[in-house]
N, C-alpha and C. Protein backbone atom coordinates (compact mmCIF):
# COMPACT_ATOMS: atom_id res chain seq x y z
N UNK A 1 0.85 -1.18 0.00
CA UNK A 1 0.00 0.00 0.00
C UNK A 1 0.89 1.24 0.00
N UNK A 2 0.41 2.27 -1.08
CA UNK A 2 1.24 3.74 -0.94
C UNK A 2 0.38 4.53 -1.05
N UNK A 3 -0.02 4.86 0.32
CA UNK A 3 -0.96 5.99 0.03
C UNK A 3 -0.66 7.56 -0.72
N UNK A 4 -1.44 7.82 -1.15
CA UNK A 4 -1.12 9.43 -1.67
C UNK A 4 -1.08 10.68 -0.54
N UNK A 5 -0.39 11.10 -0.48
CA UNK A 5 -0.53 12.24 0.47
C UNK A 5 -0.93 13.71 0.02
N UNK A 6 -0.46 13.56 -1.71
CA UNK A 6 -1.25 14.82 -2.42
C UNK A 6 -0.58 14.81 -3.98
N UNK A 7 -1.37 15.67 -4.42
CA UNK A 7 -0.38 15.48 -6.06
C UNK A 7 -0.58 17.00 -6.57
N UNK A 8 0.82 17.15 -7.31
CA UNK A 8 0.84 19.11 -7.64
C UNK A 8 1.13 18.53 -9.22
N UNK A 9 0.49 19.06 -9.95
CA UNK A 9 0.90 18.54 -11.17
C UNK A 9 1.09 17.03 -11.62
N UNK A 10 2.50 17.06 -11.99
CA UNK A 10 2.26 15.28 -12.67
C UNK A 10 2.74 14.60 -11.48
N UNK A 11 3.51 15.66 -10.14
CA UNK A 11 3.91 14.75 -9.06
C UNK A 11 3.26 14.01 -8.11
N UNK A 12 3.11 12.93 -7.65
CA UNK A 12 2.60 12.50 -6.69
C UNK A 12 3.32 12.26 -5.73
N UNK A 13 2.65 12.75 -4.48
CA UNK A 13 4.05 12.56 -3.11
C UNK A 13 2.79 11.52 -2.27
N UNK A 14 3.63 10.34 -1.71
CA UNK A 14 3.09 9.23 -1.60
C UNK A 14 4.10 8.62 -0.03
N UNK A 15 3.75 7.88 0.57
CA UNK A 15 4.27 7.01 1.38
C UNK A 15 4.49 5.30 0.98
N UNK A 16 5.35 4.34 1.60
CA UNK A 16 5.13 3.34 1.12
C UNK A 16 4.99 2.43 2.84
N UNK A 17 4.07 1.86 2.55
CA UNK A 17 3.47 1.50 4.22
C UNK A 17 4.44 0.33 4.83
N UNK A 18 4.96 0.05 4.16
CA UNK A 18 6.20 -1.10 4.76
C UNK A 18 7.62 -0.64 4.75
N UNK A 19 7.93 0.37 5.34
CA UNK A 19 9.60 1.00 5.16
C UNK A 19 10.09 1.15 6.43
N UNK A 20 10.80 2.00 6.12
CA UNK A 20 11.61 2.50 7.33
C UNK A 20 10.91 3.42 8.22
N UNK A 21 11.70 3.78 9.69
CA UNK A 21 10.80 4.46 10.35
C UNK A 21 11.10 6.16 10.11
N UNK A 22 11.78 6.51 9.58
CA UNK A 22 12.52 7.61 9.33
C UNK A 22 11.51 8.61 8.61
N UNK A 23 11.19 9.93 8.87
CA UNK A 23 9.92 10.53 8.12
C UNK A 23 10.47 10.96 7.00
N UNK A 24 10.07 10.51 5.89
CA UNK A 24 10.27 10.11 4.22
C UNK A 24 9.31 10.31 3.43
N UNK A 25 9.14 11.10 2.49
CA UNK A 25 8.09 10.95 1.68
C UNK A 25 9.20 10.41 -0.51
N UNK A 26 8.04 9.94 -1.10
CA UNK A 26 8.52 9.48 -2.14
C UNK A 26 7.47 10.36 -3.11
N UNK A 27 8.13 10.52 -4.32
CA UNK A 27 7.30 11.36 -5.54
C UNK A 27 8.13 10.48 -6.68
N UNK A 28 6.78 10.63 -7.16
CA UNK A 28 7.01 9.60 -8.94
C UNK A 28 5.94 10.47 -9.53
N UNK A 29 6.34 10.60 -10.99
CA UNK A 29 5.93 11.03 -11.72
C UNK A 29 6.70 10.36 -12.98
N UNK A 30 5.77 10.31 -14.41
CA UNK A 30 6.08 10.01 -15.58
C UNK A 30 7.79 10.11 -15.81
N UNK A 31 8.22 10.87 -15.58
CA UNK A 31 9.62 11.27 -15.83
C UNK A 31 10.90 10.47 -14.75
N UNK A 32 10.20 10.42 -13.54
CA UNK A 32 11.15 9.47 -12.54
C UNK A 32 10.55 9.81 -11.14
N UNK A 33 11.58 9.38 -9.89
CA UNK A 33 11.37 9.03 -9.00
C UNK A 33 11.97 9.61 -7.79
N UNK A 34 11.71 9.96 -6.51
CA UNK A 34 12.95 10.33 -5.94
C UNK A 34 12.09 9.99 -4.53
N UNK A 35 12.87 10.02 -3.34
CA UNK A 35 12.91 9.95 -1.87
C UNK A 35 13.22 11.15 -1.49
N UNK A 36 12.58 11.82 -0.53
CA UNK A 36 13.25 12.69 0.04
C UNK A 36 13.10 12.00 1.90
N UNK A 37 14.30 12.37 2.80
CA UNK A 37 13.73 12.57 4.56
C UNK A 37 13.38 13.94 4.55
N UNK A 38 12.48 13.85 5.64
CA UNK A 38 12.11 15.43 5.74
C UNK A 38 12.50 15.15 7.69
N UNK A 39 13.56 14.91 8.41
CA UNK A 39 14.08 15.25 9.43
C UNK A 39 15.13 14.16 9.13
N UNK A 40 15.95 14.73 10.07
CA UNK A 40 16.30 15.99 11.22
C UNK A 40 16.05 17.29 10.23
N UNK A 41 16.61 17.10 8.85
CA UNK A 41 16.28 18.14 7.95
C UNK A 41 16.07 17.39 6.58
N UNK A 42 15.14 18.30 5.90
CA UNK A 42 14.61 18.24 4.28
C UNK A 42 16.30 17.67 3.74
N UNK A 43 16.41 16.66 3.41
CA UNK A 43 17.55 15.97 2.47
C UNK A 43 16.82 14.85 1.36
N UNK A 44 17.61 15.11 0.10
CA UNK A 44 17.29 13.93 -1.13
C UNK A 44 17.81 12.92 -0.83
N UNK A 45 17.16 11.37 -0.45
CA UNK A 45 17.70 10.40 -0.36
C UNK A 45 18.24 9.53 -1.74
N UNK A 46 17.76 9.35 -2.60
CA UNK A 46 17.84 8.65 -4.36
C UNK A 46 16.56 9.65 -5.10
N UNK A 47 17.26 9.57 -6.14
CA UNK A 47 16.09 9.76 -7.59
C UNK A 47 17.30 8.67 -8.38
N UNK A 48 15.97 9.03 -9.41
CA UNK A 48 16.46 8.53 -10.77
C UNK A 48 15.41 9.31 -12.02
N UNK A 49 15.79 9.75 -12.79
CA UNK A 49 15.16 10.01 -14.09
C UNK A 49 14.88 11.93 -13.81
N UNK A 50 15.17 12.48 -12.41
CA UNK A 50 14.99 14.25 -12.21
C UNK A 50 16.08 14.80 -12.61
N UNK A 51 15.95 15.98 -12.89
CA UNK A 51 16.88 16.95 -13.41
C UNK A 51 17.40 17.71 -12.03
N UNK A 52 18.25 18.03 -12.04
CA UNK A 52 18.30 19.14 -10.99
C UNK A 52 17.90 19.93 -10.57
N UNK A 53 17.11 20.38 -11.66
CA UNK A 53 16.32 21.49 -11.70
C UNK A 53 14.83 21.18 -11.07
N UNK A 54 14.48 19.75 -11.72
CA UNK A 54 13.29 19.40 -10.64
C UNK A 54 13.20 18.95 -9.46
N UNK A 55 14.86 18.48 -9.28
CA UNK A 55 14.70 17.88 -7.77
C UNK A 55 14.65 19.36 -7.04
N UNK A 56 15.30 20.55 -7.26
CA UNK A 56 14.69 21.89 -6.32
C UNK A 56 13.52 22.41 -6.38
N UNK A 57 12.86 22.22 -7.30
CA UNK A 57 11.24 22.28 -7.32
C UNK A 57 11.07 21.48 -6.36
N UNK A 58 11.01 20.18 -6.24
CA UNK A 58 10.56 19.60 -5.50
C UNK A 58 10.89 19.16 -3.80
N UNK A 59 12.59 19.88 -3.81
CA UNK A 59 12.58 19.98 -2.27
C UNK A 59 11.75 21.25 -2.02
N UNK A 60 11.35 22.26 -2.51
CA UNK A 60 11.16 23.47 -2.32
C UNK A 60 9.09 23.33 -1.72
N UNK A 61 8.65 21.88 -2.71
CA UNK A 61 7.11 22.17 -2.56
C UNK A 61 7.45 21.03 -1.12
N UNK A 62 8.45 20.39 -0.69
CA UNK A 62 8.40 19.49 0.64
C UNK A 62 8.74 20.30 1.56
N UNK A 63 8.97 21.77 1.22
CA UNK A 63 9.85 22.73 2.60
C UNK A 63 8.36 23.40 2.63
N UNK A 64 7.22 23.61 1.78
CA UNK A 64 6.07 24.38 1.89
C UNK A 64 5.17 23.05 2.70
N UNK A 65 5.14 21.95 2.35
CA UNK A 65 3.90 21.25 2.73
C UNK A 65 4.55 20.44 3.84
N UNK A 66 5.58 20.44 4.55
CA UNK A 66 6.43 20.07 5.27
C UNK A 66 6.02 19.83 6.87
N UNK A 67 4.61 20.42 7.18
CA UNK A 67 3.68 19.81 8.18
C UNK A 67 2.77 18.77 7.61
N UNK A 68 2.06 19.55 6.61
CA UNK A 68 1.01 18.51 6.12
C UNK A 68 1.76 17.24 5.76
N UNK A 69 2.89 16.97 5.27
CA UNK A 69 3.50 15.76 5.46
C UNK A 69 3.69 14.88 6.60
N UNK A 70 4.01 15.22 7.46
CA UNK A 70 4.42 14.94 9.13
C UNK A 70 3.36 14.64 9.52
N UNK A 71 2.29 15.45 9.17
CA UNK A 71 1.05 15.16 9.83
C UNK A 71 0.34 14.01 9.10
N UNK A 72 0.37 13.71 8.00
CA UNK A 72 -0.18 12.48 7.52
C UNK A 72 0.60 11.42 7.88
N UNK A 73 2.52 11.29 7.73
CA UNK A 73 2.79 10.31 8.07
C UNK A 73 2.51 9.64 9.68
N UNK A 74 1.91 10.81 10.58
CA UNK A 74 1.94 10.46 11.92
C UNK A 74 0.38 10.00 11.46
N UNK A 75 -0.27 10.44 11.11
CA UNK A 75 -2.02 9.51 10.98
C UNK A 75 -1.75 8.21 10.20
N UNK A 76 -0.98 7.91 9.31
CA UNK A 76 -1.37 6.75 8.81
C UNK A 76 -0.74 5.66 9.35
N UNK A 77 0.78 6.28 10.00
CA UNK A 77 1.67 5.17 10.97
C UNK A 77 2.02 5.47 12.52
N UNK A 78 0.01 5.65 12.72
CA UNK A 78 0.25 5.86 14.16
C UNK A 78 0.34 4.92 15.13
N UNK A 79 0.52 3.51 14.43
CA UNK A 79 0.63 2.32 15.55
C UNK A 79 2.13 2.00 15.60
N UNK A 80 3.01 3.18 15.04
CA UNK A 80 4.26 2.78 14.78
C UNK A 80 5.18 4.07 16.04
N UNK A 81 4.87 4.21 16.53
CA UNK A 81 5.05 5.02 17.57
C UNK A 81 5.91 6.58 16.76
N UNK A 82 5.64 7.26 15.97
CA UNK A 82 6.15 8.36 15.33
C UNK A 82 6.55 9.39 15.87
């Protein structure tokens, strides 16, 4: 299961319900893929197929929605002690 947590365009930023405990969100879109952690601080963990140019778009929309993230990963993996 990967739930969606929201989508801006062609990105979808998603969770994957069997991972690590580390607060992470993942975005795929047509073009490729990437991980970001969003603590201790916003860092790119892997892509494949982004430009540089989109991976700062896209740390930039995880530094704006950067509660609403936290806050979904704590609702959907709240039996995971977050």
């Amino acid at each position: 299961m990967s739930p969606t947590v929201f989508k801006i365009g062609k990105y979808r930023f998603h969770f994957f319900s069997k991972e690590e405990n580390r607060i992470h969100v993942h975005i795929i879109s047509p073009e490729g893929e990437a991980k970001f952690w969003l603590e201790p601080t916003i860092a790119l963990v892997n892509y494949s197929g982004f430009s540089k140019t989109q991976l700062n778009s896209l740390q930039k929309i995880i530094e704006e929605h950067k509660n609403e993230i936290i806050k979904k990963w704590k609702e959907h993996f709240k039996t995971r002690n977050n």
